[in-house]
N, C-alpha and C. Protein backbone atom coordinates (compact mmCIF):
# COMPACT_ATOMS: atom_id res chain seq x y z
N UNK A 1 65.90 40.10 -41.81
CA UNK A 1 65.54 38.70 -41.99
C UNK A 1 66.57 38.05 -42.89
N UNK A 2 66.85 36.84 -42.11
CA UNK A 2 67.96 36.28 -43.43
C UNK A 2 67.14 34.62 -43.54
N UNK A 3 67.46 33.99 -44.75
CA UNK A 3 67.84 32.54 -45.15
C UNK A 3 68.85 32.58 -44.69
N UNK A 4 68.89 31.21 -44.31
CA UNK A 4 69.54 29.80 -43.33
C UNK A 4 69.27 28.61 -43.66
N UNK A 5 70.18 28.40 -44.80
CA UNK A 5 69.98 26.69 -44.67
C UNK A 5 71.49 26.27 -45.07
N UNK A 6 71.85 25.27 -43.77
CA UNK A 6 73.17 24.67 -43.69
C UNK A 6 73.05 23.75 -44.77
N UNK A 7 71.68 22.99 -45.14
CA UNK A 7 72.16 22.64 -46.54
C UNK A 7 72.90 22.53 -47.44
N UNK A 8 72.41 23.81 -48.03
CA UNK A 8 73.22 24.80 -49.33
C UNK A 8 74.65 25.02 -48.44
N UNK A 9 74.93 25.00 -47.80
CA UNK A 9 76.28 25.17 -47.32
C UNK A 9 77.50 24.11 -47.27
N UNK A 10 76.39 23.22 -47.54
CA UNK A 10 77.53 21.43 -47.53
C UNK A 10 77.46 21.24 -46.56
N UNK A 11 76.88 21.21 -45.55
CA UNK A 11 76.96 21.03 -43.82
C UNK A 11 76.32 19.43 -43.51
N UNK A 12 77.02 18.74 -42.81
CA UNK A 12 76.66 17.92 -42.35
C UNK A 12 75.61 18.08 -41.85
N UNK A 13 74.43 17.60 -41.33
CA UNK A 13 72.97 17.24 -40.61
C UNK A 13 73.09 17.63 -39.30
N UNK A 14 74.40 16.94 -38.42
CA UNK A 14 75.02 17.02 -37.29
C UNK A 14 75.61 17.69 -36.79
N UNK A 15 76.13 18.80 -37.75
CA UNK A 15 76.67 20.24 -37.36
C UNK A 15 75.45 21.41 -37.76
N UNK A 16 74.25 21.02 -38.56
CA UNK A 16 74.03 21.79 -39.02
C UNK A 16 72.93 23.19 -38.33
N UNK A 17 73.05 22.88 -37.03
CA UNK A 17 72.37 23.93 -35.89
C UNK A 17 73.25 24.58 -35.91
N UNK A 18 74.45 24.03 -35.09
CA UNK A 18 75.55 24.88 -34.65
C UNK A 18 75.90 25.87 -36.16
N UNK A 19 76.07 25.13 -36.94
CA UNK A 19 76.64 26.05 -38.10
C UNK A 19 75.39 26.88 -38.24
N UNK A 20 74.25 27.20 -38.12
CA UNK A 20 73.41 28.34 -38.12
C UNK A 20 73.21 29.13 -37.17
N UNK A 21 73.86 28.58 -35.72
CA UNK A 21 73.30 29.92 -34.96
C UNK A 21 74.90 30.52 -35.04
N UNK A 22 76.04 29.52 -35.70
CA UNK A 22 77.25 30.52 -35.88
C UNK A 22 76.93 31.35 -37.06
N UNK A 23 76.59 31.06 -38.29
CA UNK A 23 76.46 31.92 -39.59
C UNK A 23 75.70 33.14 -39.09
N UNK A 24 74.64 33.15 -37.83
CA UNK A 24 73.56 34.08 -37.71
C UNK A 24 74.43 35.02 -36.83
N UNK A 25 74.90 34.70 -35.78
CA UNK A 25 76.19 35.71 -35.45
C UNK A 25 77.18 36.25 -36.34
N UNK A 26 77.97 35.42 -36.98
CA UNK A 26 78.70 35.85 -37.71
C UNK A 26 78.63 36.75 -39.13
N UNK A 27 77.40 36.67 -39.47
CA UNK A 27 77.58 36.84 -41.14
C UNK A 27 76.33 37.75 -41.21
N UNK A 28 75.14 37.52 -40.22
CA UNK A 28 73.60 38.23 -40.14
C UNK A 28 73.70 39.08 -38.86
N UNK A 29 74.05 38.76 -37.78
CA UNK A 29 74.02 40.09 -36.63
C UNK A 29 74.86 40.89 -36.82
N UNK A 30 76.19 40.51 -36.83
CA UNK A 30 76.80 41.76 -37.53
C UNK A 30 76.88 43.09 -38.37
N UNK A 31 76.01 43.09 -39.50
CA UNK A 31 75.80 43.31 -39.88
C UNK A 31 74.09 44.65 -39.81
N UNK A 32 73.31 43.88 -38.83
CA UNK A 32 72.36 44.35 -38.43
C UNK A 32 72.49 46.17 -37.78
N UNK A 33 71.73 46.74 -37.70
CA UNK A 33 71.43 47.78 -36.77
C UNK A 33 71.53 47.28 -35.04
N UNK A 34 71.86 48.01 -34.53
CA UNK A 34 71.88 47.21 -33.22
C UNK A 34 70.62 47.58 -32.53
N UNK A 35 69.42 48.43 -32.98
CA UNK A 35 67.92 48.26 -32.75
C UNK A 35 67.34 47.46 -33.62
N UNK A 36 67.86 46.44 -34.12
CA UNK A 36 67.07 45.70 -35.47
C UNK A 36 66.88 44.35 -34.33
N UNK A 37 65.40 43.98 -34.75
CA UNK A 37 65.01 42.42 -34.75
C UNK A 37 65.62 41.71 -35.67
N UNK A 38 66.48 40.49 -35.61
CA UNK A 38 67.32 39.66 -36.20
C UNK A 38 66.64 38.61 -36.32
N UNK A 39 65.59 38.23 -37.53
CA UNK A 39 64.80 36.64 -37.80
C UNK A 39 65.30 35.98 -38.63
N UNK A 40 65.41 35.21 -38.59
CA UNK A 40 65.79 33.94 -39.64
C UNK A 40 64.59 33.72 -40.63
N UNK A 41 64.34 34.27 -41.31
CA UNK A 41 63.07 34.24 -42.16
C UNK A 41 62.99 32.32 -42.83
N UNK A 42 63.76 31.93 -43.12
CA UNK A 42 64.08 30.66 -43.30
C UNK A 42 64.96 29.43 -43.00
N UNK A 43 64.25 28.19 -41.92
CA UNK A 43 65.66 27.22 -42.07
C UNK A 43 64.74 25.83 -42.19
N UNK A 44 65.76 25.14 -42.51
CA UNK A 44 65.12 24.23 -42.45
C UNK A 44 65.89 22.61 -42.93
N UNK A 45 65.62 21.63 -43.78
CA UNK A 45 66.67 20.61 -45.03
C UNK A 45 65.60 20.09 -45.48
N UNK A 46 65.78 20.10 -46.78
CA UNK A 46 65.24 18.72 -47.45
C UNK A 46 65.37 17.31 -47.14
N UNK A 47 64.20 16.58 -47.80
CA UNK A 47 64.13 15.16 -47.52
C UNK A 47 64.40 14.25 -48.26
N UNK A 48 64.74 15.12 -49.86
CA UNK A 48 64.72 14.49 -51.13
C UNK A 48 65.79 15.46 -51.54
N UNK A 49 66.43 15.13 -52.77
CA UNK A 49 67.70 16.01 -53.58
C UNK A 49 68.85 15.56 -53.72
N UNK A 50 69.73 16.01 -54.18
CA UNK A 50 71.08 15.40 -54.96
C UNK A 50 71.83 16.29 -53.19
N UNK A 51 72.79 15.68 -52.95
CA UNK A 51 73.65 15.42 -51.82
C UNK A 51 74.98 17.21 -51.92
N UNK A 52 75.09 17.83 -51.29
CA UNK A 52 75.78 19.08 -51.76
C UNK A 52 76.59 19.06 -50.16
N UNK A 53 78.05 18.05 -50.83
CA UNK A 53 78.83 17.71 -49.94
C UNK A 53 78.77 17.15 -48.90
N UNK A 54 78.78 17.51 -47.80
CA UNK A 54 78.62 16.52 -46.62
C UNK A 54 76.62 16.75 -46.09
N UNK A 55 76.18 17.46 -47.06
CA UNK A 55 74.77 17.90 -46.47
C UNK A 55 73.88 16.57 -47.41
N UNK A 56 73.49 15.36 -46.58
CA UNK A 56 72.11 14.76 -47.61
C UNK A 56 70.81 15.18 -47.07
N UNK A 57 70.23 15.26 -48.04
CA UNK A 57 68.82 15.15 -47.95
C UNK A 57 67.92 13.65 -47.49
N UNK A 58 67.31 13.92 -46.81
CA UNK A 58 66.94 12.60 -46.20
C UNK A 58 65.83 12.72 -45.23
N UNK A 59 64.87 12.34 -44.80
CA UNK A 59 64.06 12.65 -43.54
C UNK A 59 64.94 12.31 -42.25
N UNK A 60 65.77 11.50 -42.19
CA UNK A 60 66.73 11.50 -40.91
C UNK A 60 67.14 12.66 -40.70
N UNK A 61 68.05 13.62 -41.41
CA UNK A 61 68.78 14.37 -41.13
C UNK A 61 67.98 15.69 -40.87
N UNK A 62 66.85 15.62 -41.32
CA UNK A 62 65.50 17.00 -41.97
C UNK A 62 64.93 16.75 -40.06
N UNK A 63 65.07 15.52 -39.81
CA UNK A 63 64.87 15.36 -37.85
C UNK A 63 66.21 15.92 -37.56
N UNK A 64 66.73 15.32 -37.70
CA UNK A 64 68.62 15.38 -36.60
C UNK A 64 68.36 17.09 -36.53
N UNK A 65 68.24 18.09 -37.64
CA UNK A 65 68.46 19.44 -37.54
C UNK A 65 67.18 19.98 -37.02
N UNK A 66 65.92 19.53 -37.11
CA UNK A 66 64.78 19.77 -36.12
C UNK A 66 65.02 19.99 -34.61
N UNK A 67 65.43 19.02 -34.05
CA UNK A 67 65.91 17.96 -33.20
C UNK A 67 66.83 18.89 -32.48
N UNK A 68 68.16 19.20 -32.80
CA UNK A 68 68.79 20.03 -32.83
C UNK A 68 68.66 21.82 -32.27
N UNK A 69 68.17 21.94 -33.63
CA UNK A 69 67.77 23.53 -34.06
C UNK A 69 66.80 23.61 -32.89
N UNK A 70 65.66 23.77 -32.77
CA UNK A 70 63.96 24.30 -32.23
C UNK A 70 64.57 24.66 -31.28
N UNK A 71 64.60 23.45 -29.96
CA UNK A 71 64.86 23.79 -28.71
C UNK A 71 65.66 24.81 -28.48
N UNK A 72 67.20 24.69 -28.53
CA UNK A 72 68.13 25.52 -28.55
C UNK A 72 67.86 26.84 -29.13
N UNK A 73 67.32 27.03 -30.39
CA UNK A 73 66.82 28.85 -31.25
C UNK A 73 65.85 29.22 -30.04
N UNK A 74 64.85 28.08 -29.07
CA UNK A 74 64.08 29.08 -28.31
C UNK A 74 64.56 29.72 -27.01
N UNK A 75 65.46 28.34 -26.48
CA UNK A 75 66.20 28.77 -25.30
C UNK A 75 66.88 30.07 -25.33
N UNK A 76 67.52 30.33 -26.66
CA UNK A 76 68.65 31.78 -27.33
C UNK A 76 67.27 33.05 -27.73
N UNK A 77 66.01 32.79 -27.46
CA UNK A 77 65.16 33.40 -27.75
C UNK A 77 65.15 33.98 -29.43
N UNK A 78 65.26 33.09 -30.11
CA UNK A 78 65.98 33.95 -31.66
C UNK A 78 64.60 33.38 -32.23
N UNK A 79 64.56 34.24 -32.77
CA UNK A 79 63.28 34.20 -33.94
C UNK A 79 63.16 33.37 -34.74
N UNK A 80 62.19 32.75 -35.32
CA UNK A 80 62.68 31.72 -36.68
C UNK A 80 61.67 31.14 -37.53
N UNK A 81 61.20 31.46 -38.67
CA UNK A 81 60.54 30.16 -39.72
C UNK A 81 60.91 28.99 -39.93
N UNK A 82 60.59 27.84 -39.71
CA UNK A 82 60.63 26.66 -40.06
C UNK A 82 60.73 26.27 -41.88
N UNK A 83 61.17 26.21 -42.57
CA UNK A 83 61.12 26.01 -43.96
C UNK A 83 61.35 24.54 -44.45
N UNK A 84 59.87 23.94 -44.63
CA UNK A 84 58.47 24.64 -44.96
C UNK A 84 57.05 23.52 -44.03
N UNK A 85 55.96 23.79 -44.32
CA UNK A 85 55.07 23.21 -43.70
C UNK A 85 54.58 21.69 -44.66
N UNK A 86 54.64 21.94 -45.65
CA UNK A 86 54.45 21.28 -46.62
C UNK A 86 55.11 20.89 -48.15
N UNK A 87 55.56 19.54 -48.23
CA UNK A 87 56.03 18.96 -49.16
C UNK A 87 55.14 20.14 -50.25
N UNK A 88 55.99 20.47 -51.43
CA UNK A 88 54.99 21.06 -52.60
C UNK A 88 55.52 20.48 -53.80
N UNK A 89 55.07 19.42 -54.19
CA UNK A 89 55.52 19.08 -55.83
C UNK A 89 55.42 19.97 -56.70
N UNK A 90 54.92 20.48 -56.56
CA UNK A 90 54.64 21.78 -57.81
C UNK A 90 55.46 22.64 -58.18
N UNK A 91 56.41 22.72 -57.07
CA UNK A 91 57.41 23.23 -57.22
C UNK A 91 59.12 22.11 -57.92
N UNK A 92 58.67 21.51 -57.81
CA UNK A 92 59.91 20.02 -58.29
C UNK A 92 59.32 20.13 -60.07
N UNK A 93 58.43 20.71 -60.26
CA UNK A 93 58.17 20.26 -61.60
C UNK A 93 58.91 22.76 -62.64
N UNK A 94 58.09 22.97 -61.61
CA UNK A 94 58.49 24.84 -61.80
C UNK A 94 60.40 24.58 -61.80
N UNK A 95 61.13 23.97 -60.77
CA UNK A 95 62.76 24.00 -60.31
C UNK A 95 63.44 22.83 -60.67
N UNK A 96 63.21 21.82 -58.93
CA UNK A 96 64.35 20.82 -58.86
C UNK A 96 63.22 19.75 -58.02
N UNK A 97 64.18 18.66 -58.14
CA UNK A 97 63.41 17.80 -57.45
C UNK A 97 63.59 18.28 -55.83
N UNK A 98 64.72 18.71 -55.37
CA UNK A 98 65.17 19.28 -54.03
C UNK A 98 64.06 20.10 -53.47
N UNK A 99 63.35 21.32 -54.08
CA UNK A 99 62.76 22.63 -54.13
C UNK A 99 61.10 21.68 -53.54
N UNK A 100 60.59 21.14 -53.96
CA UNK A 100 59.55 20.08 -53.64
C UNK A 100 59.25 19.30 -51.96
N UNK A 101 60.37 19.01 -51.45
CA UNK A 101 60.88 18.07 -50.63
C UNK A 101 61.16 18.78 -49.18
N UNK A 102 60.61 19.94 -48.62
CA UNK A 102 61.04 20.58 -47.82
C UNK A 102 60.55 20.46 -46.23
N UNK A 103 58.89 19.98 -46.58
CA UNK A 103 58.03 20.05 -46.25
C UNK A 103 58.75 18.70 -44.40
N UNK A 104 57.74 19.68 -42.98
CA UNK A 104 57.84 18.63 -42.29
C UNK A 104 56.69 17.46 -42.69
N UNK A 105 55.91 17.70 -43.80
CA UNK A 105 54.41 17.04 -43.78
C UNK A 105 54.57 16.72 -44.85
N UNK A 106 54.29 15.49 -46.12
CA UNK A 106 53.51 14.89 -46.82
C UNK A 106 52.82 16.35 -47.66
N UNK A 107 52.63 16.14 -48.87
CA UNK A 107 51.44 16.81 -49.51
C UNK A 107 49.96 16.28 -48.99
N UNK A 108 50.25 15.14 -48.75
CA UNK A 108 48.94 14.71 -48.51
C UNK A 108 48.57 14.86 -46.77
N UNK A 109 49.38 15.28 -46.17
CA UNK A 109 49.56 16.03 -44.84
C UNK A 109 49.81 14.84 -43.67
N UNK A 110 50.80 13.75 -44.37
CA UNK A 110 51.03 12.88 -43.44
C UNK A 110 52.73 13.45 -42.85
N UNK A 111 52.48 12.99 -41.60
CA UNK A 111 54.16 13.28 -40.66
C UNK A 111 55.12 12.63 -41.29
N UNK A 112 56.47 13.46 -41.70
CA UNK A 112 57.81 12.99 -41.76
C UNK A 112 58.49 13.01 -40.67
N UNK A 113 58.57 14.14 -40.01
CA UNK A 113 59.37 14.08 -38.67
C UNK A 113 58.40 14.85 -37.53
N UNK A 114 58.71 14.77 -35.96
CA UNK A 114 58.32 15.01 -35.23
C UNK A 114 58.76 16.24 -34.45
N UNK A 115 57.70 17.06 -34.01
CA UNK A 115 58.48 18.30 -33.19
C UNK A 115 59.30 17.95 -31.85
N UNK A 116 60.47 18.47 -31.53
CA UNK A 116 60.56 18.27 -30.39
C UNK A 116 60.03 18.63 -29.24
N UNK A 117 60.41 17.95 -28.02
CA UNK A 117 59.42 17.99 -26.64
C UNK A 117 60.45 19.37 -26.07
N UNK A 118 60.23 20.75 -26.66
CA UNK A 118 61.20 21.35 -26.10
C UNK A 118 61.29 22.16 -24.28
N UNK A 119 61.98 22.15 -23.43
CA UNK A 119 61.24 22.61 -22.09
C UNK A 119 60.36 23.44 -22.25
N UNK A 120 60.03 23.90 -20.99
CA UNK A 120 58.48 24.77 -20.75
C UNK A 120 59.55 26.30 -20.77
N UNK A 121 60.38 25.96 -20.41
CA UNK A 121 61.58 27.08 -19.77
C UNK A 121 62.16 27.85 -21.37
N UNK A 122 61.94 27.41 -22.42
CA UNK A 122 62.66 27.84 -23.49
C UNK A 122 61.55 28.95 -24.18
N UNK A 123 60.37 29.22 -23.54
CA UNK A 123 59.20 30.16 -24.25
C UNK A 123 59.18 31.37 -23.79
């Protein structure tokens, strides 16, 4: 299982699929057993946080890599956590304001972004 977040990497929003299913070849399968299940235990962007190079935090971009990412990781059949289900302040007050902000949902469990309509063909 690895973390994945183009985030922390400085990645633009708009590259930031491609730059994960390359990092997951490059840097995580490699590496693997070649009988090993290869999951992405975590991906995801923030919606809130200080900007780490070409990567902002924003609910636009926390879609653009939704948007992006889902469809395509199912079509490639690759495993994956979504990171996270829920905004957690509790954690912005324990870390960073970033660490808080992850969430596709509101604390209060309202929608930031939407799943995509991915084919029937990608399951």
């Amino acid at each position: 299982m690895a973390n994945i977040h183009p985030y922390f990497a400085g990645v633009a929003a708009e590259n930031g699929a491609n730059w994960t299913f390359e990092y997951l070849e490059d840097s995580v399968k490699v590496n693997a057993k070649s009988n090993q299940d290869v999951i992405i235990s975590e991906v995801g962007w923030p919606t809130e946080g200080k900007a780490e190079m070409a990567a902002v935090a924003s609910v636009a971009n926390q879609q653009r890599l939704m948007d992006d990412f889902v469809c395509e990781a199912n079509r490639r059949k690759i495993k994956y956590y979504w990171f996270e289900a829920l905004d957690l302040k509790w954690k912005t007050k324990e870390w960073t304001v970033l660490e808080g902000h992850w969430g596709i949902l509101t604390e209060q469990k309202k929608i930031k972004v939407k799943l995509p309509n991915c084919p029937i063909e990608n399951y």
